[in-house]
N, C-alpha and C. Protein backbone atom coordinates (compact mmCIF):
# COMPACT_ATOMS: atom_id res chain seq x y z
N UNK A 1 113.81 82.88 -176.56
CA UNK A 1 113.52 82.94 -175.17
C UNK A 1 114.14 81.78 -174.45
N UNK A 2 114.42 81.80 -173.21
CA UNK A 2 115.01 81.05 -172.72
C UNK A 2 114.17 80.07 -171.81
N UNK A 3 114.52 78.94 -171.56
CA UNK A 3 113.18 78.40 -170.78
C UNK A 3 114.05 78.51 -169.22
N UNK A 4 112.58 78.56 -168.46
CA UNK A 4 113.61 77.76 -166.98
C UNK A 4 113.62 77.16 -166.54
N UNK A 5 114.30 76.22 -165.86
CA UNK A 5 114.65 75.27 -165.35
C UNK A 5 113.16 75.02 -164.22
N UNK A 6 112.76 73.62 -164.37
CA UNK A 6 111.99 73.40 -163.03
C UNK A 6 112.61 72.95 -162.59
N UNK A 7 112.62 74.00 -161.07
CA UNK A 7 113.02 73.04 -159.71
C UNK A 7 112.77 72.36 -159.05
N UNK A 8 113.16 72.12 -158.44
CA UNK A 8 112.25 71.29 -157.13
C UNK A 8 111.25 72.23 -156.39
N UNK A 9 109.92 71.89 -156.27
CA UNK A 9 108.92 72.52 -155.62
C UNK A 9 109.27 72.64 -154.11
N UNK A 10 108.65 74.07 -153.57
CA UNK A 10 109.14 74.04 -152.12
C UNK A 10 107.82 73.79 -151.23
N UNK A 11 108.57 73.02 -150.32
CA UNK A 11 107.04 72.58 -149.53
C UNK A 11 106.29 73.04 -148.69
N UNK A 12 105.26 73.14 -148.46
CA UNK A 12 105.11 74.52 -146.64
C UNK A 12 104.89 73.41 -145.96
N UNK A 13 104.96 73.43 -144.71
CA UNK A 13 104.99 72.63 -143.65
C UNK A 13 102.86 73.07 -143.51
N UNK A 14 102.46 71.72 -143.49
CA UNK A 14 101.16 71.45 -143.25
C UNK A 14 100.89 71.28 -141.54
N UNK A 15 99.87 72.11 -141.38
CA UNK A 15 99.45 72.55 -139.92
C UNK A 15 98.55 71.35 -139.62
N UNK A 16 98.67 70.42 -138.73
CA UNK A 16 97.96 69.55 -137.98
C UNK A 16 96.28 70.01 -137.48
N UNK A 17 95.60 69.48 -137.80
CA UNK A 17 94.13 70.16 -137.16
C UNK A 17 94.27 69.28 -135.53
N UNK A 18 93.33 70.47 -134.99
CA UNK A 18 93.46 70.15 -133.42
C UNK A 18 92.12 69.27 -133.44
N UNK A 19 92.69 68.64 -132.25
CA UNK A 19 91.55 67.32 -132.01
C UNK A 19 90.74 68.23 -131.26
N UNK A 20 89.35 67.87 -131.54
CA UNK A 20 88.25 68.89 -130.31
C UNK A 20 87.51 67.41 -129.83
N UNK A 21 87.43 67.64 -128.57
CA UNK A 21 87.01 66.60 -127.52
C UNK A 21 85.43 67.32 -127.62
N UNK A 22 84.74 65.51 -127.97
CA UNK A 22 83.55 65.62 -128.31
C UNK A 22 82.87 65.14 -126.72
N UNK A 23 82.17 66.16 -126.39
CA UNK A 23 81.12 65.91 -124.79
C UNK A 23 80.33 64.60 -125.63
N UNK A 24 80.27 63.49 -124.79
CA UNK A 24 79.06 62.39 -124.73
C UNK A 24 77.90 62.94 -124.45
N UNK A 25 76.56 62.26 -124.74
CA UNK A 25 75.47 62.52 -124.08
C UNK A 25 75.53 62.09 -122.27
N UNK A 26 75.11 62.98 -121.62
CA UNK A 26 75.08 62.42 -120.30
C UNK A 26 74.28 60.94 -119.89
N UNK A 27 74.20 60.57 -119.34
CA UNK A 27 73.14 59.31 -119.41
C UNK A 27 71.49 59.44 -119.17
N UNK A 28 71.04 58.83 -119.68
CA UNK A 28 70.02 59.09 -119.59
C UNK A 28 69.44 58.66 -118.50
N UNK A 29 68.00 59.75 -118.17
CA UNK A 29 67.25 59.66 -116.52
C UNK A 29 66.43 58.78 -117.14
N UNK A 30 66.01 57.95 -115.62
CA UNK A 30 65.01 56.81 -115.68
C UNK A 30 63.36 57.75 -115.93
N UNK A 31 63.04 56.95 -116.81
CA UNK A 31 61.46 57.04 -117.75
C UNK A 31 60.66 57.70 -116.41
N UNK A 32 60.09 58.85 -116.46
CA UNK A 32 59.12 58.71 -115.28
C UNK A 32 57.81 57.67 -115.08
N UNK A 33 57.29 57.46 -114.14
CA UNK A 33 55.96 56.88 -114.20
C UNK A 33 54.77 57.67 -114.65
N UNK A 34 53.98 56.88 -114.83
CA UNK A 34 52.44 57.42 -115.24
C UNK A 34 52.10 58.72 -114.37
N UNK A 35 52.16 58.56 -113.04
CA UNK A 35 51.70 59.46 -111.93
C UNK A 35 52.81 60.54 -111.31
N UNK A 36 53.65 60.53 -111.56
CA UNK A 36 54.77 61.75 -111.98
C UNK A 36 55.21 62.47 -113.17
N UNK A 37 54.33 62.42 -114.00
CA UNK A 37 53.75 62.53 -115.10
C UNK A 37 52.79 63.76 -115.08
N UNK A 38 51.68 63.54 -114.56
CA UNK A 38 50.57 64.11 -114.27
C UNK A 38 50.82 65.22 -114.14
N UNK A 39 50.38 66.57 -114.57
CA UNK A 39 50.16 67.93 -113.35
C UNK A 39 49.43 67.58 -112.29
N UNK A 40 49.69 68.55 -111.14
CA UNK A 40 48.87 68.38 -110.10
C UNK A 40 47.69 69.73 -110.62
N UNK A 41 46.07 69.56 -110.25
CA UNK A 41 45.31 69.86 -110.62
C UNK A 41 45.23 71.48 -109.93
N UNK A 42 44.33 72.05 -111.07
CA UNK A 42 44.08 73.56 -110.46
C UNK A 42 43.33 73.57 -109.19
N UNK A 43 43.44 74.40 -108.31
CA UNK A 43 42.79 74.33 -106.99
C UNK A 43 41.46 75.72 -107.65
N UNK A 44 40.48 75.20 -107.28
CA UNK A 44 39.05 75.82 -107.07
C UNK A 44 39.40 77.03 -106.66
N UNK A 45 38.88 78.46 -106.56
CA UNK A 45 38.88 79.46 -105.80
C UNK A 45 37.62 79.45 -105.11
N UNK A 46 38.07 79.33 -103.62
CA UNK A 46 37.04 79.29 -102.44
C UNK A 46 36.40 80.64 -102.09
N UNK A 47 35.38 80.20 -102.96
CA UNK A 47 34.28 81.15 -103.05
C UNK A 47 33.24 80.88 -101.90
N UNK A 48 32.47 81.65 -100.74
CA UNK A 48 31.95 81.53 -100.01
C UNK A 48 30.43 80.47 -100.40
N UNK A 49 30.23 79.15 -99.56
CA UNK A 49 29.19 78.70 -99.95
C UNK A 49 27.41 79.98 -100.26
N UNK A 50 26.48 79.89 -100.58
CA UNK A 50 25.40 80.84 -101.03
C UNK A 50 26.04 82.12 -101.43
N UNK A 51 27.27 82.20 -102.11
CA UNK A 51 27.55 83.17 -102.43
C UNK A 51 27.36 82.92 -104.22
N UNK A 52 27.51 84.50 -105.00
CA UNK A 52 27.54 84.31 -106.13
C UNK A 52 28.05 85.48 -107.07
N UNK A 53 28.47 84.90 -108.67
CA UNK A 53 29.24 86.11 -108.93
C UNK A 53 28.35 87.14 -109.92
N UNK A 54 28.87 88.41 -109.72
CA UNK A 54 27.76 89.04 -110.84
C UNK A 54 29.51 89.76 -111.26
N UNK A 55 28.96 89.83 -113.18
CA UNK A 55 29.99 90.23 -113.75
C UNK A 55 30.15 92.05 -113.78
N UNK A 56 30.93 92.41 -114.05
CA UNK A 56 30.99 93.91 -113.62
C UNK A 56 32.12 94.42 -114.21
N UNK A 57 32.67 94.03 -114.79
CA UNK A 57 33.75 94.90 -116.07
C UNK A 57 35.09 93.91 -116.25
N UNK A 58 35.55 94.81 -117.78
CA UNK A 58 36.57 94.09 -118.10
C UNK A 58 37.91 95.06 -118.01
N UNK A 59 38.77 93.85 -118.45
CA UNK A 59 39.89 94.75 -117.98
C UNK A 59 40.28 95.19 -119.40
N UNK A 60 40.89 96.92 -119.15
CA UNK A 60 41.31 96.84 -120.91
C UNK A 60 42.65 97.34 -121.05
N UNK A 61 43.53 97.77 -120.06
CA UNK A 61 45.11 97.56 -119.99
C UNK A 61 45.85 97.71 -118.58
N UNK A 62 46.70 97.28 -118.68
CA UNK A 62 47.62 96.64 -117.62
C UNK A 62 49.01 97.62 -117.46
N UNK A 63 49.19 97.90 -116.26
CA UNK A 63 50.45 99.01 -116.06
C UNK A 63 51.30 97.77 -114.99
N UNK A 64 52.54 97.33 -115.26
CA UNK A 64 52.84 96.48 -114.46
C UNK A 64 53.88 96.96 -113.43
N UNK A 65 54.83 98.35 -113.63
CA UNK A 65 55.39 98.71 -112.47
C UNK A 65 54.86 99.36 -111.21
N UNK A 66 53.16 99.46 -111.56
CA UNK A 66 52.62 99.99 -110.52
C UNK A 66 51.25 99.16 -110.09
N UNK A 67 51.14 97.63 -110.50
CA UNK A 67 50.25 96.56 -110.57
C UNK A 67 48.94 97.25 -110.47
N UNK A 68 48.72 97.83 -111.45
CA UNK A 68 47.38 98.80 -111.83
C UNK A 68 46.42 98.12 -112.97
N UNK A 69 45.09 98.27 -113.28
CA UNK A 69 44.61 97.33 -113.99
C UNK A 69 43.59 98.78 -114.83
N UNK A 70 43.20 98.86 -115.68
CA UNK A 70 42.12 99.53 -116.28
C UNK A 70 40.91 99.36 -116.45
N UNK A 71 40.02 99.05 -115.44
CA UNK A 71 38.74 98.47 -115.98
C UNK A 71 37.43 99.67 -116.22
N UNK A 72 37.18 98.89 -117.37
CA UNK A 72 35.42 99.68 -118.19
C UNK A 72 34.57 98.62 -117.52
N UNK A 73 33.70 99.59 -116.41
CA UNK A 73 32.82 98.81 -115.77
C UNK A 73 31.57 98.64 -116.66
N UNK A 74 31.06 97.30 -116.62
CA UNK A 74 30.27 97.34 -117.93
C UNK A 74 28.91 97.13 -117.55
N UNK A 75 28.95 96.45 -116.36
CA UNK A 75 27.55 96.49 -115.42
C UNK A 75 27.59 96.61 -114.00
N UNK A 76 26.86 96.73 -113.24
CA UNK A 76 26.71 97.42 -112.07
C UNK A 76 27.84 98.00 -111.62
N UNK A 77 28.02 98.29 -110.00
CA UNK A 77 28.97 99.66 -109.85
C UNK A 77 29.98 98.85 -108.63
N UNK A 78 30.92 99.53 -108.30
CA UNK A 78 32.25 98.71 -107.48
C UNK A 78 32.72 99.67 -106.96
N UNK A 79 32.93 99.12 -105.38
CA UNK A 79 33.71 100.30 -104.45
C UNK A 79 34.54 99.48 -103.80
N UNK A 80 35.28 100.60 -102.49
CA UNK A 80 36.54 99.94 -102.29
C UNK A 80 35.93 99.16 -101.30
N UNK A 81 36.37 98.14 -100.72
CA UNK A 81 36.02 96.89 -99.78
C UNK A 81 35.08 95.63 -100.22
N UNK A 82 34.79 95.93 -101.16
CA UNK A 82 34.51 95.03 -102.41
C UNK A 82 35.09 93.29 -102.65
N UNK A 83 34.76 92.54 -102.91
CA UNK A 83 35.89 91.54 -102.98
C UNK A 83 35.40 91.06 -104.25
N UNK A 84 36.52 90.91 -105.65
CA UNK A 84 36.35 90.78 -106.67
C UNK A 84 37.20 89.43 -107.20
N UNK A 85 36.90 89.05 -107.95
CA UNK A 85 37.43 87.58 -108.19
C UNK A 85 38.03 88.20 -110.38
N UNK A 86 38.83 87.82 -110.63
CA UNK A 86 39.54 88.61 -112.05
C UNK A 86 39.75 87.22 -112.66
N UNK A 87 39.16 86.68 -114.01
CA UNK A 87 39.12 85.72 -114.61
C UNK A 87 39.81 85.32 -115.99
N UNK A 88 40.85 85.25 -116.57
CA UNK A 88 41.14 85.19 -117.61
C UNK A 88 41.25 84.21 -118.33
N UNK A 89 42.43 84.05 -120.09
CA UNK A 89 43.29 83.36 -119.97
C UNK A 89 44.30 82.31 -118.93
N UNK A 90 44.80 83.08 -118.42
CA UNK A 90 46.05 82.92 -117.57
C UNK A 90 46.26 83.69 -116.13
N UNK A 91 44.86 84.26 -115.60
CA UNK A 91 44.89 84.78 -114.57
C UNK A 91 43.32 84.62 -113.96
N UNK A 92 43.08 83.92 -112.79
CA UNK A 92 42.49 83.31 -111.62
C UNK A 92 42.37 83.60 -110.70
N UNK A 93 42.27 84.88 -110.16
CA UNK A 93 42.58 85.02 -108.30
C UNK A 93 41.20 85.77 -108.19
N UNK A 94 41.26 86.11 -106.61
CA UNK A 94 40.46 86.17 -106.12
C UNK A 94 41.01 87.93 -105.20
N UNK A 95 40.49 88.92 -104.86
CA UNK A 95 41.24 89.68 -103.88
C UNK A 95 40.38 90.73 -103.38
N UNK A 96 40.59 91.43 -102.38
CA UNK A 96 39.77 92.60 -102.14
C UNK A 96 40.34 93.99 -102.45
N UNK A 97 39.02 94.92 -102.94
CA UNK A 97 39.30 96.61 -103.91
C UNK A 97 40.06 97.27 -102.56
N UNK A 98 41.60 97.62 -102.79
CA UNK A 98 42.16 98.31 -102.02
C UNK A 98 41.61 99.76 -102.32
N UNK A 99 41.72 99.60 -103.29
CA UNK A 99 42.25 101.40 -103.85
C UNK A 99 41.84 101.53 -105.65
N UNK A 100 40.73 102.43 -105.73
CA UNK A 100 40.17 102.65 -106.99
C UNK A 100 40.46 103.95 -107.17
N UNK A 101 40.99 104.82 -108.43
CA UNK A 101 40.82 105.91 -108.98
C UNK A 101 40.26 106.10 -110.29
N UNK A 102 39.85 107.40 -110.07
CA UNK A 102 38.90 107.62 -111.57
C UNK A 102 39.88 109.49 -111.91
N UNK A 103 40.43 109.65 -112.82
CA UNK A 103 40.85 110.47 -113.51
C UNK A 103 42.54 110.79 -112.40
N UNK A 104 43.40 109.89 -112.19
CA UNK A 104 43.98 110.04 -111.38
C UNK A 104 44.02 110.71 -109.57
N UNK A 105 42.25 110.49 -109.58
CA UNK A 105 42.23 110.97 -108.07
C UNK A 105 40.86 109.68 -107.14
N UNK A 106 41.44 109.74 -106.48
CA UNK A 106 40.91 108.56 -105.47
C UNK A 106 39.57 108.47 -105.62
N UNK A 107 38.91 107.48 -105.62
CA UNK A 107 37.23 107.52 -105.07
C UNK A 107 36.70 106.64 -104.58
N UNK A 108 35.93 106.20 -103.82
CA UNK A 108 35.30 104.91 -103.16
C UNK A 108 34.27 104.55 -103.71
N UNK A 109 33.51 104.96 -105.17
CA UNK A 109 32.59 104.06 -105.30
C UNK A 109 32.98 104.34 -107.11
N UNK A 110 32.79 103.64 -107.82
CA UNK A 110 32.27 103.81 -109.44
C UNK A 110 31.54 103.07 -110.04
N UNK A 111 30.45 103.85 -110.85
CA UNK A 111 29.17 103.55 -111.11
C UNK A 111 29.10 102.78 -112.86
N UNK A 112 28.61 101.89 -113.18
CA UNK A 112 28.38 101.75 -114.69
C UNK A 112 28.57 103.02 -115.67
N UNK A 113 29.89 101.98 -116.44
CA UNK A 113 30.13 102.95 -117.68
C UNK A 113 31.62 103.84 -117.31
N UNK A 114 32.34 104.01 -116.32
CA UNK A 114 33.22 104.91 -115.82
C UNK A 114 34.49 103.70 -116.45
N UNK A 115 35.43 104.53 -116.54
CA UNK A 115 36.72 103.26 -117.02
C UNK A 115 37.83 104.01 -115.23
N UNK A 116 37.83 102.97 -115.02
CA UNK A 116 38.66 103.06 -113.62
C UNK A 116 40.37 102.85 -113.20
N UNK A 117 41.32 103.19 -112.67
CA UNK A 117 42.24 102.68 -112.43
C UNK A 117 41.79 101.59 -111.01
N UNK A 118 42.22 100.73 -111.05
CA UNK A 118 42.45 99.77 -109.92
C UNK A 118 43.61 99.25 -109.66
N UNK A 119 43.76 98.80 -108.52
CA UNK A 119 45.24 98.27 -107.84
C UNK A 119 44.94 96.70 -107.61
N UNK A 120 45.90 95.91 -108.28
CA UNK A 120 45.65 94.41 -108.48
C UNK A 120 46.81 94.14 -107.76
N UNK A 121 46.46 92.68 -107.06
CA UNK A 121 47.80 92.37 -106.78
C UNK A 121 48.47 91.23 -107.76
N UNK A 122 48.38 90.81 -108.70
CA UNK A 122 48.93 89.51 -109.65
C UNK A 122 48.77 90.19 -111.13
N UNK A 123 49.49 90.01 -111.90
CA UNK A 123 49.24 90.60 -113.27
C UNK A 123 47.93 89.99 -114.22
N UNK A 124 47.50 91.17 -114.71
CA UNK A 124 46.34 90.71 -115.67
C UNK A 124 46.62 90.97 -116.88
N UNK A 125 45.40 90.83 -118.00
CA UNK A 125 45.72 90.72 -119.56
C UNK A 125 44.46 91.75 -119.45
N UNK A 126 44.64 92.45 -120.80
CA UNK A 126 43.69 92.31 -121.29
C UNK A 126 42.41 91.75 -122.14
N UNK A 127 40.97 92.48 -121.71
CA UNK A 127 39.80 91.24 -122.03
C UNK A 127 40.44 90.09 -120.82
N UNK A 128 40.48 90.08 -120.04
CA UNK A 128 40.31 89.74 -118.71
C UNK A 128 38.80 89.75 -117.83
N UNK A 129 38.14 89.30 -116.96
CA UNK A 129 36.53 89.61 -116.81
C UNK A 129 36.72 89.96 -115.14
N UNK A 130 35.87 91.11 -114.65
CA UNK A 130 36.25 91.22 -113.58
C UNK A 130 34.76 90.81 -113.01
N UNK A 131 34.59 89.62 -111.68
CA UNK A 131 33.28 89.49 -111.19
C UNK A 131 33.48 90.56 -109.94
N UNK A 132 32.39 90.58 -109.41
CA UNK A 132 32.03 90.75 -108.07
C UNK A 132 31.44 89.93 -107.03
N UNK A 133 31.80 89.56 -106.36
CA UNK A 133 31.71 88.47 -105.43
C UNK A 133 30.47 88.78 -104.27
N UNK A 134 28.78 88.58 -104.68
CA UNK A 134 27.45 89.12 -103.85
C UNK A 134 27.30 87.87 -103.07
N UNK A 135 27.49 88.38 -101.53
CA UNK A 135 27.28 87.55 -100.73
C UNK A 135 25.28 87.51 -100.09
């Protein structure tokens, strides 16, 4: 057999890596103080002085393109002109019963025990507590 000759090795031309421009941290903001710091505190819902709440159902689901609420009235009864205060987690307001339905048709009063559609204006959860506001 014949051997072969080594040649000279051929070289490839080696590709340069690209420099990537490293962003600095921006500088840093001055430390806040103690008192910018703080939250500012929840505001009370102004509930009429000698007034008081009696509880009256919970909420048990939430339709949000039509700000509709489901409540199982669990004690006494709720009609429209009503002013109800809705307590949760994460929901606090206060508002008056525009518009109640019971089996998709309107009614102005519902009595203990009925599960209701209502019209909310702010989103609720469920297990949400709905008062009634007895002046």
């Amino acid at each position: 057999m014949k051997k072969k000759k080594a040649g000279k090795a051929v070289k490839k031309p080696v590709k340069k890596a690209k420099k990537i421009a490293v962003k600095k941290p921006a500088a840093k903001a001055k430390k806040k103080t103690a008192a910018a710091k703080k939250q500012p505190a929840k505001k009370a819902l102004s509930i009429p002085s000698g007034a008081s709440l009696e509880e009256v159902g919970i909420i048990t689901h939430y339709f949000p393109k039509v700000y509709a609420a489901v409540v199982k009235l669990t004690k006494g009864s709720l009609s429209v002109g009503d002013k109800i205060v809705i307590k949760g987690h994460t929901s606090d307001f206060k508002e008056k019963v525009e518009s109640i339905q019971l089996d998709h048709a309107p009614i102005q009063k519902a009595e203990q025990g009925a599960e209701i559609g209502l019209k909310v204006k702010s989103k609720v959860r469920e297990h949400d507590v709905v008062y009634k506001i007895l002046t």
